[in-house]
PDB file of N, CA and C in Angstrom:
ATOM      1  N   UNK A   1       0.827  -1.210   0.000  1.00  0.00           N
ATOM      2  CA  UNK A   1       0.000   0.000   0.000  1.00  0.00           C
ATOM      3  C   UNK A   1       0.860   1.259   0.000  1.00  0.00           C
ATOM      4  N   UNK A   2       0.268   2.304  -0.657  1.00  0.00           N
ATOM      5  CA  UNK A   2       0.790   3.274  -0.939  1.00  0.00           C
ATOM      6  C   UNK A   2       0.003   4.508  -0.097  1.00  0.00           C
ATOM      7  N   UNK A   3       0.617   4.632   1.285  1.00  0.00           N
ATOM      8  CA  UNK A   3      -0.453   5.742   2.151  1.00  0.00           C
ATOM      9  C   UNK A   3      -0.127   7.443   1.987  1.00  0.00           C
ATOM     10  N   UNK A   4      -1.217   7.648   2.070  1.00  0.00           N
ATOM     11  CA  UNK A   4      -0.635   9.344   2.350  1.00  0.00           C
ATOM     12  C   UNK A   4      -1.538   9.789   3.852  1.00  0.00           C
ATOM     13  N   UNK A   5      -0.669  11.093   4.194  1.00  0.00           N
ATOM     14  CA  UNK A   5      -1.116  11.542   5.409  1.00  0.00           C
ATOM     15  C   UNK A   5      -1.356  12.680   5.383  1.00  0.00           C
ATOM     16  N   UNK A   6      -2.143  13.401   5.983  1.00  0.00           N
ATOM     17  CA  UNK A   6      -2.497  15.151   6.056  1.00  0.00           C
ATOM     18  C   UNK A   6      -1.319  15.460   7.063  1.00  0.00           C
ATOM     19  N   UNK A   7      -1.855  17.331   7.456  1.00  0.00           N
ATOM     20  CA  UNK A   7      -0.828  17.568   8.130  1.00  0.00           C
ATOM     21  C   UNK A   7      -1.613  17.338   9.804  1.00  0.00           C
ATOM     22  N   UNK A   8      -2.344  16.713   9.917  1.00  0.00           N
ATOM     23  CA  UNK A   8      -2.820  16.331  11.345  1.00  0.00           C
ATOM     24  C   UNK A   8      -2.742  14.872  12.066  1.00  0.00           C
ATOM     25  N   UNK A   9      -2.447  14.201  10.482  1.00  0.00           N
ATOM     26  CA  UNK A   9      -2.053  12.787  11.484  1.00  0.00           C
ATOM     27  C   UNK A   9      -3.240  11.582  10.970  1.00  0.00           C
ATOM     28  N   UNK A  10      -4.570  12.193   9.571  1.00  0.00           N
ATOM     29  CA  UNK A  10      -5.235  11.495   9.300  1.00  0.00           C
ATOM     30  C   UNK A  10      -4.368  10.844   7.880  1.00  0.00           C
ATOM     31  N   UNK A  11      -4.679   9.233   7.819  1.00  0.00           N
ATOM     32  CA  UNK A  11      -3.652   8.450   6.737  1.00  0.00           C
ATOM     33  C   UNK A  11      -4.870   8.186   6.104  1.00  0.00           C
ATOM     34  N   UNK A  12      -4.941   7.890   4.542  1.00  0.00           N
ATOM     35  CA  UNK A  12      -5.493   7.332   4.010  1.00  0.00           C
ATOM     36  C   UNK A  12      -5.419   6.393   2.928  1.00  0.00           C
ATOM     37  N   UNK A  13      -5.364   5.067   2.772  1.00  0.00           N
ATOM     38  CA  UNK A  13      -4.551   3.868   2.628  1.00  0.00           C
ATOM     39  C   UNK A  13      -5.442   2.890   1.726  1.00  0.00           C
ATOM     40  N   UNK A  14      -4.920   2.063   0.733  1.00  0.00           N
ATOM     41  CA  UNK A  14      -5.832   1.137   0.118  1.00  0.00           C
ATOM     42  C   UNK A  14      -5.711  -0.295   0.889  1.00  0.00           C
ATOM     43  N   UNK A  15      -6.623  -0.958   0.660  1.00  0.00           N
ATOM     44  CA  UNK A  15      -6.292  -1.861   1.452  1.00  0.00           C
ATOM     45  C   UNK A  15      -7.103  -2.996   1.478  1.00  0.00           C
ATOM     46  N   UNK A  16      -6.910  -4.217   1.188  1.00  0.00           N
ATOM     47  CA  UNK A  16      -7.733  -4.843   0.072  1.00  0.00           C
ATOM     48  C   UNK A  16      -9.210  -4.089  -0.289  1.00  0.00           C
ATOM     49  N   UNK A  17      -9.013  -3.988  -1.262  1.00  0.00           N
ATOM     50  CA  UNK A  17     -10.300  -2.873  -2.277  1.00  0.00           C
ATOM     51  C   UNK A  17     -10.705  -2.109  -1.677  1.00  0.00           C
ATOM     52  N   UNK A  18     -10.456  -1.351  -0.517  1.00  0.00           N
ATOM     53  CA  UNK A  18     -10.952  -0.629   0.008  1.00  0.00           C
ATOM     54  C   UNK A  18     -10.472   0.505   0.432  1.00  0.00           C
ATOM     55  N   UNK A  19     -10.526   1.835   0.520  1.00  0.00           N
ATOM     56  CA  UNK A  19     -10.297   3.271   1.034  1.00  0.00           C
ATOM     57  C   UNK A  19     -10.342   3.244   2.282  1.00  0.00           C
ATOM     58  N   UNK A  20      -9.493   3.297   2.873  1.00  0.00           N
ATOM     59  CA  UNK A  20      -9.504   3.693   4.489  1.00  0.00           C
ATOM     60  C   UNK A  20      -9.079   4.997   5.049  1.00  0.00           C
ATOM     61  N   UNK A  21      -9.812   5.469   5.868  1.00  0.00           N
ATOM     62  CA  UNK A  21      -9.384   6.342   6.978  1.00  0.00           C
ATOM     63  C   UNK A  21      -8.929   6.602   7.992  1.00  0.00           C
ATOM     64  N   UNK A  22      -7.366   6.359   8.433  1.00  0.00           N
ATOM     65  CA  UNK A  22      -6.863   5.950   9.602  1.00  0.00           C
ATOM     66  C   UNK A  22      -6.829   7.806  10.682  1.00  0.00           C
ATOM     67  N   UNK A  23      -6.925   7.057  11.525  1.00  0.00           N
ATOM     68  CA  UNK A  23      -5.932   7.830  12.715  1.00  0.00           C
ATOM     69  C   UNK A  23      -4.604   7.886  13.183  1.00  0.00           C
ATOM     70  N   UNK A  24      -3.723   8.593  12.914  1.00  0.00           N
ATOM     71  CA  UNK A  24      -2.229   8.256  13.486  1.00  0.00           C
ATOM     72  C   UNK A  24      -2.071   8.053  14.597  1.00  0.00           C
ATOM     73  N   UNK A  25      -2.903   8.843  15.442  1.00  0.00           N
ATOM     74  CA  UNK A  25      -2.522   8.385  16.922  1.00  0.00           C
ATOM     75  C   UNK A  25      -3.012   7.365  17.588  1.00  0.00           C
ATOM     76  N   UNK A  26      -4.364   6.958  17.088  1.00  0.00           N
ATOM     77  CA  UNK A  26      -4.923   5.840  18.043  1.00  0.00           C
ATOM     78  C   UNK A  26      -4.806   4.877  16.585  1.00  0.00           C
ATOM     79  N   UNK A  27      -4.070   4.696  15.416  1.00  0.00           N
ATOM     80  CA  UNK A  27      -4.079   3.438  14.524  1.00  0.00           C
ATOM     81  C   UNK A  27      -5.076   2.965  14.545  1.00  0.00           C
ATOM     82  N   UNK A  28      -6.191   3.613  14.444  1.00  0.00           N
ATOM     83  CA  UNK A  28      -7.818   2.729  14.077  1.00  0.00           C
ATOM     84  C   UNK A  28      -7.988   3.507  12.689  1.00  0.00           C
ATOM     85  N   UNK A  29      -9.366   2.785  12.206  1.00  0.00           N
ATOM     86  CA  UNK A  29     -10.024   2.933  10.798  1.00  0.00           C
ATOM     87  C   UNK A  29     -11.028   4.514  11.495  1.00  0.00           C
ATOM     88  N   UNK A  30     -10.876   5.682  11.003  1.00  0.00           N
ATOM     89  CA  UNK A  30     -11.676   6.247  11.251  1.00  0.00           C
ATOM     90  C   UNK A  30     -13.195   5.890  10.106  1.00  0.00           C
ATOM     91  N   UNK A  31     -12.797   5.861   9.441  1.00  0.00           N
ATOM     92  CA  UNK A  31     -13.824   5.731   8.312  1.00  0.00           C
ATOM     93  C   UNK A  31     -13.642   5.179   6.561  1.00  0.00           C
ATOM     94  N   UNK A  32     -14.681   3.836   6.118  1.00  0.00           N
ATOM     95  CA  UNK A  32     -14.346   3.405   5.437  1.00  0.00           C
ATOM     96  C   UNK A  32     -14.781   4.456   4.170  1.00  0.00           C
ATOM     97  N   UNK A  33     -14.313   4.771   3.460  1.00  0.00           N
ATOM     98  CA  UNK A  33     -14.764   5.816   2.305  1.00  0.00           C
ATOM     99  C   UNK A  33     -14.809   5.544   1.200  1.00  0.00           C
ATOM    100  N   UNK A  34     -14.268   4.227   0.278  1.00  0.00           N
ATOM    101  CA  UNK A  34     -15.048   3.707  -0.716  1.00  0.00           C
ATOM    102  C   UNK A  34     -14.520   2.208  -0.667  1.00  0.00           C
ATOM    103  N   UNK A  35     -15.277   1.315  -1.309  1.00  0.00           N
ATOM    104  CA  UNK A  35     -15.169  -0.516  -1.348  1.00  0.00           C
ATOM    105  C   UNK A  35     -15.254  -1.170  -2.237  1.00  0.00           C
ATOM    106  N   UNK A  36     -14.876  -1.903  -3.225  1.00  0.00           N
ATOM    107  CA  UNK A  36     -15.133  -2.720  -4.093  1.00  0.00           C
ATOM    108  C   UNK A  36     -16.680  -3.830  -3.329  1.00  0.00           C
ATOM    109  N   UNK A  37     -16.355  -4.090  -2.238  1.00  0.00           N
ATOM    110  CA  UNK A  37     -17.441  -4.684  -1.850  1.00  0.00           C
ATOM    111  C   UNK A  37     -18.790  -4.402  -1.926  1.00  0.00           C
ATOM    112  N   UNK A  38     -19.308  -3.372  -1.365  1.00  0.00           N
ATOM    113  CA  UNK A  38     -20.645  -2.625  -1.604  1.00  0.00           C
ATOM    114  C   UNK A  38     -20.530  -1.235  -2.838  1.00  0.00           C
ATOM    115  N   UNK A  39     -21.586  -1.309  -3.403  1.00  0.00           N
ATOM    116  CA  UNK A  39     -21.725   0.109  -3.935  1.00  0.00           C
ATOM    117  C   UNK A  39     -21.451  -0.150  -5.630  1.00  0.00           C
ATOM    118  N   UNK A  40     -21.224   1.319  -5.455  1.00  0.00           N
ATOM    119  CA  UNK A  40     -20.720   1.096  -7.628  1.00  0.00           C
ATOM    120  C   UNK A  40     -19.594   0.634  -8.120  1.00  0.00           C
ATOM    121  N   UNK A  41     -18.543   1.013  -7.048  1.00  0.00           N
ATOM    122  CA  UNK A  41     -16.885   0.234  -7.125  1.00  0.00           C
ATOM    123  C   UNK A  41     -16.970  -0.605  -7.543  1.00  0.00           C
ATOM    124  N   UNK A  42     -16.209  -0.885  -9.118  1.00  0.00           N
ATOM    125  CA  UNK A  42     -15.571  -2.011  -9.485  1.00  0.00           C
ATOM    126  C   UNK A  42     -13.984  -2.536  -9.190  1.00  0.00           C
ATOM    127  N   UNK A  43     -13.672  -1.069  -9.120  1.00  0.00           N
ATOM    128  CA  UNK A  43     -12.026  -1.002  -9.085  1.00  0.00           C
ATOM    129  C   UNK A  43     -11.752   0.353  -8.447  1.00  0.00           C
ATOM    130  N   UNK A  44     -10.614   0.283  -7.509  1.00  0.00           N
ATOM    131  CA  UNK A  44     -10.359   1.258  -7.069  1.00  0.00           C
ATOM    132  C   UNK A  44      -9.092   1.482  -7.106  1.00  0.00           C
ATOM    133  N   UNK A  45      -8.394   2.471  -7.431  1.00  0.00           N
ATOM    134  CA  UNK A  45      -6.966   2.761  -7.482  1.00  0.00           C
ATOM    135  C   UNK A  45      -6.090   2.904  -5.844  1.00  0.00           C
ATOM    136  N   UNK A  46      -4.857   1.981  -6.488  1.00  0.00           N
ATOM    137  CA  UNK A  46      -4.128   2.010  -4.943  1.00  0.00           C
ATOM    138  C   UNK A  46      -3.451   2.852  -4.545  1.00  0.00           C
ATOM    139  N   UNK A  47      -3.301   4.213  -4.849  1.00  0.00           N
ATOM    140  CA  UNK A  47      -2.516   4.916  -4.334  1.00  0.00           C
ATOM    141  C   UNK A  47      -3.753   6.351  -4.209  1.00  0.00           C
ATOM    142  N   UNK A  48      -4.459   6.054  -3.298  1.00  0.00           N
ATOM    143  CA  UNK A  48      -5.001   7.680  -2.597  1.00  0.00           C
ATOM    144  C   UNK A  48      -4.451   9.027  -2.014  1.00  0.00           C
ATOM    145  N   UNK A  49      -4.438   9.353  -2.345  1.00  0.00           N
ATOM    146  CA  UNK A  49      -3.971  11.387  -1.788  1.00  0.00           C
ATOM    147  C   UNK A  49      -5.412  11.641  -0.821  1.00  0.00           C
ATOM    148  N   UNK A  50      -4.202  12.788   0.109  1.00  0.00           N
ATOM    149  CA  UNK A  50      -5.418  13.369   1.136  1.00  0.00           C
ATOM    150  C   UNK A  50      -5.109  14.580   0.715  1.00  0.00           C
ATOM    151  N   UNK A  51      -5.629  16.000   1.696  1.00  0.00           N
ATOM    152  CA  UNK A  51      -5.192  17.290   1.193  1.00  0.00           C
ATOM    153  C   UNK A  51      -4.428  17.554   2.554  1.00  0.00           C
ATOM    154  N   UNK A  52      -3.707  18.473   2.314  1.00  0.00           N
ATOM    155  CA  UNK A  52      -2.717  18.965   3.511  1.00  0.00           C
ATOM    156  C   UNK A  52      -3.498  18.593   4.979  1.00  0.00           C
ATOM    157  N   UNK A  53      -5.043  19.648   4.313  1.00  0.00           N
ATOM    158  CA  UNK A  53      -5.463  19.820   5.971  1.00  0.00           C
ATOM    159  C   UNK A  53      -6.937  18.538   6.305  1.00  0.00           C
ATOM    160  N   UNK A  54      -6.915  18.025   4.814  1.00  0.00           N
ATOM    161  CA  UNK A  54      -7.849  16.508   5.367  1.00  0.00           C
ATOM    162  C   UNK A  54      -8.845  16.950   4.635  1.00  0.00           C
ATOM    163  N   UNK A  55      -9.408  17.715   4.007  1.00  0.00           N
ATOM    164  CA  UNK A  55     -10.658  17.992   3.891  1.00  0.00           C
ATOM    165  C   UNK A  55     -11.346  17.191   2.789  1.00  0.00           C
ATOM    166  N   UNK A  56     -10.331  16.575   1.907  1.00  0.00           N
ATOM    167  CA  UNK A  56     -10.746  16.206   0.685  1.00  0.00           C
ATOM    168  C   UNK A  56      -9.503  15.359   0.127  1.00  0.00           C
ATOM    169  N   UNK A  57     -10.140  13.927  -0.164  1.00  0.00           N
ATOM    170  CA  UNK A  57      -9.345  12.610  -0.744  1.00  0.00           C
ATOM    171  C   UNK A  57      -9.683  12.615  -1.872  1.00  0.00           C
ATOM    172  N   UNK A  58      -8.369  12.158  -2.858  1.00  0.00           N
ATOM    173  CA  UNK A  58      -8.627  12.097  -4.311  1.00  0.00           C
ATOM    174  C   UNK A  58      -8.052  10.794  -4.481  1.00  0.00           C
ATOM    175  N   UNK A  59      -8.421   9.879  -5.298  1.00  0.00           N
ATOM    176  CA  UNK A  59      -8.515   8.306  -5.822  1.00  0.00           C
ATOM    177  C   UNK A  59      -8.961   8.318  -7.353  1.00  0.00           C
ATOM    178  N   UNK A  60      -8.179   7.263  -7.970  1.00  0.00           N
ATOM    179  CA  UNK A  60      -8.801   6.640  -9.155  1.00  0.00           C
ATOM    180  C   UNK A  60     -10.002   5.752  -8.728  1.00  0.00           C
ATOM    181  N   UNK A  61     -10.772   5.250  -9.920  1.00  0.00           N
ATOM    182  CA  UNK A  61     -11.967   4.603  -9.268  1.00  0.00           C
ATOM    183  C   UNK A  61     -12.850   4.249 -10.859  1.00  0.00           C
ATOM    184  N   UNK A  62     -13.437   2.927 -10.435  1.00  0.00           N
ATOM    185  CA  UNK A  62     -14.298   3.104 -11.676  1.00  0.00           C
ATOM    186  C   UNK A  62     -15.212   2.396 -11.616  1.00  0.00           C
ATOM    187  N   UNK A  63     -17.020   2.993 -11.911  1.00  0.00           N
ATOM    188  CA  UNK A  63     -17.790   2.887 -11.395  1.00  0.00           C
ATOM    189  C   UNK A  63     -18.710   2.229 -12.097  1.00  0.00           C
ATOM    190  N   UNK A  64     -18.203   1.259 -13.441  1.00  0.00           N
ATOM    191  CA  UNK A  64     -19.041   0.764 -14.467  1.00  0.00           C
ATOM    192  C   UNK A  64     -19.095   1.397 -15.392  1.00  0.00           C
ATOM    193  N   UNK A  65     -18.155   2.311 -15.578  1.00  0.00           N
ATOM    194  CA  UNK A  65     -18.217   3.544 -16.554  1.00  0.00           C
ATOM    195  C   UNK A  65     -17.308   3.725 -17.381  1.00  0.00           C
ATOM    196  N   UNK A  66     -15.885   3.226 -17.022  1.00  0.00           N
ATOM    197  CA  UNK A  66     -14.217   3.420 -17.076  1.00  0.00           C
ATOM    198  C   UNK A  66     -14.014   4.026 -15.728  1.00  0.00           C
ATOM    199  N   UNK A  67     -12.510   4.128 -16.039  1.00  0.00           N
ATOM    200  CA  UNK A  67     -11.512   4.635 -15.160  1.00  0.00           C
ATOM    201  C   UNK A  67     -11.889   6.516 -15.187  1.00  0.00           C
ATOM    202  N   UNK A  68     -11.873   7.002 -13.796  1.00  0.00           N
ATOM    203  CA  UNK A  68     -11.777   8.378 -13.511  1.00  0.00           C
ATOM    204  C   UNK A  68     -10.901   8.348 -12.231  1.00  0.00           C
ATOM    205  N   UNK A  69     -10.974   9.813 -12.024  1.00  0.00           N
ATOM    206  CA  UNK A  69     -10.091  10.269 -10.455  1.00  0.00           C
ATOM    207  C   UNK A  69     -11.074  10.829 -10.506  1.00  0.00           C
ATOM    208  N   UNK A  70     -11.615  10.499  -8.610  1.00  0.00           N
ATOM    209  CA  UNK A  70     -12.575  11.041  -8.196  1.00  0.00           C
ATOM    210  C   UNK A  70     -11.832  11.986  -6.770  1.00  0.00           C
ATOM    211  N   UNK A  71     -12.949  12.849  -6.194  1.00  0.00           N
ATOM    212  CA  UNK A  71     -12.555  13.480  -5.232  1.00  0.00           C
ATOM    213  C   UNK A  71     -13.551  12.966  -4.122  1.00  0.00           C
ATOM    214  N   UNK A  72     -13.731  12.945  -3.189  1.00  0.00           N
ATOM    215  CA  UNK A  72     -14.373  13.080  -1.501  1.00  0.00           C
ATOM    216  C   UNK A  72     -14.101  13.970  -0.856  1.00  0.00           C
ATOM    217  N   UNK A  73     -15.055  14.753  -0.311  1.00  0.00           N
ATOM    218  CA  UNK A  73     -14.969  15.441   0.786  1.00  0.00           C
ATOM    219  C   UNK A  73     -15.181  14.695   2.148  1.00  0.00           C
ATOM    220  N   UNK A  74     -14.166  15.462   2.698  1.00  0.00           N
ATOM    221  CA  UNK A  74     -13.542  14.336   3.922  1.00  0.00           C
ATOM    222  C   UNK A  74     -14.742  14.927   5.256  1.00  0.00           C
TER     223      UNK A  74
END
């Protein structure tokens, strides 16, 4: 996995098919944010970006449609 981190300590990580939202300090999942398992995800790209201050994750992703980069607001 290929993680990135804001400047507060939130990581956000692929991890089998899935988008995660870690915490640095307490190493838990804050929040799962997209899945191959449920939803439109067919494929999700493994290397996610956060923004400096967290507000917004950007990922490849593709939703039955092709391949895009999508954004989330965090």
């Amino acid at each position: 996995p290929y993680p990135s981190m804001d400047d507060n300590g939130k990581i956000v990580i692929w991890s089998n098919n899935a988008l995660l939202l870690y915490n640095h300090a307490t190493l838990e999942v804050e929040q799962e944010l997209a899945s191959t398992a449920f939803g439109p995800w067919s494929r999700l790209g493994k290397r996610p970006a956060i923004s400096d201050d967290g507000s917004i994750v950007v990922f490849a992703g593709d939703r039955g449609k092709g391949v895009g980069i999508f954004a989330l607001l965090v």
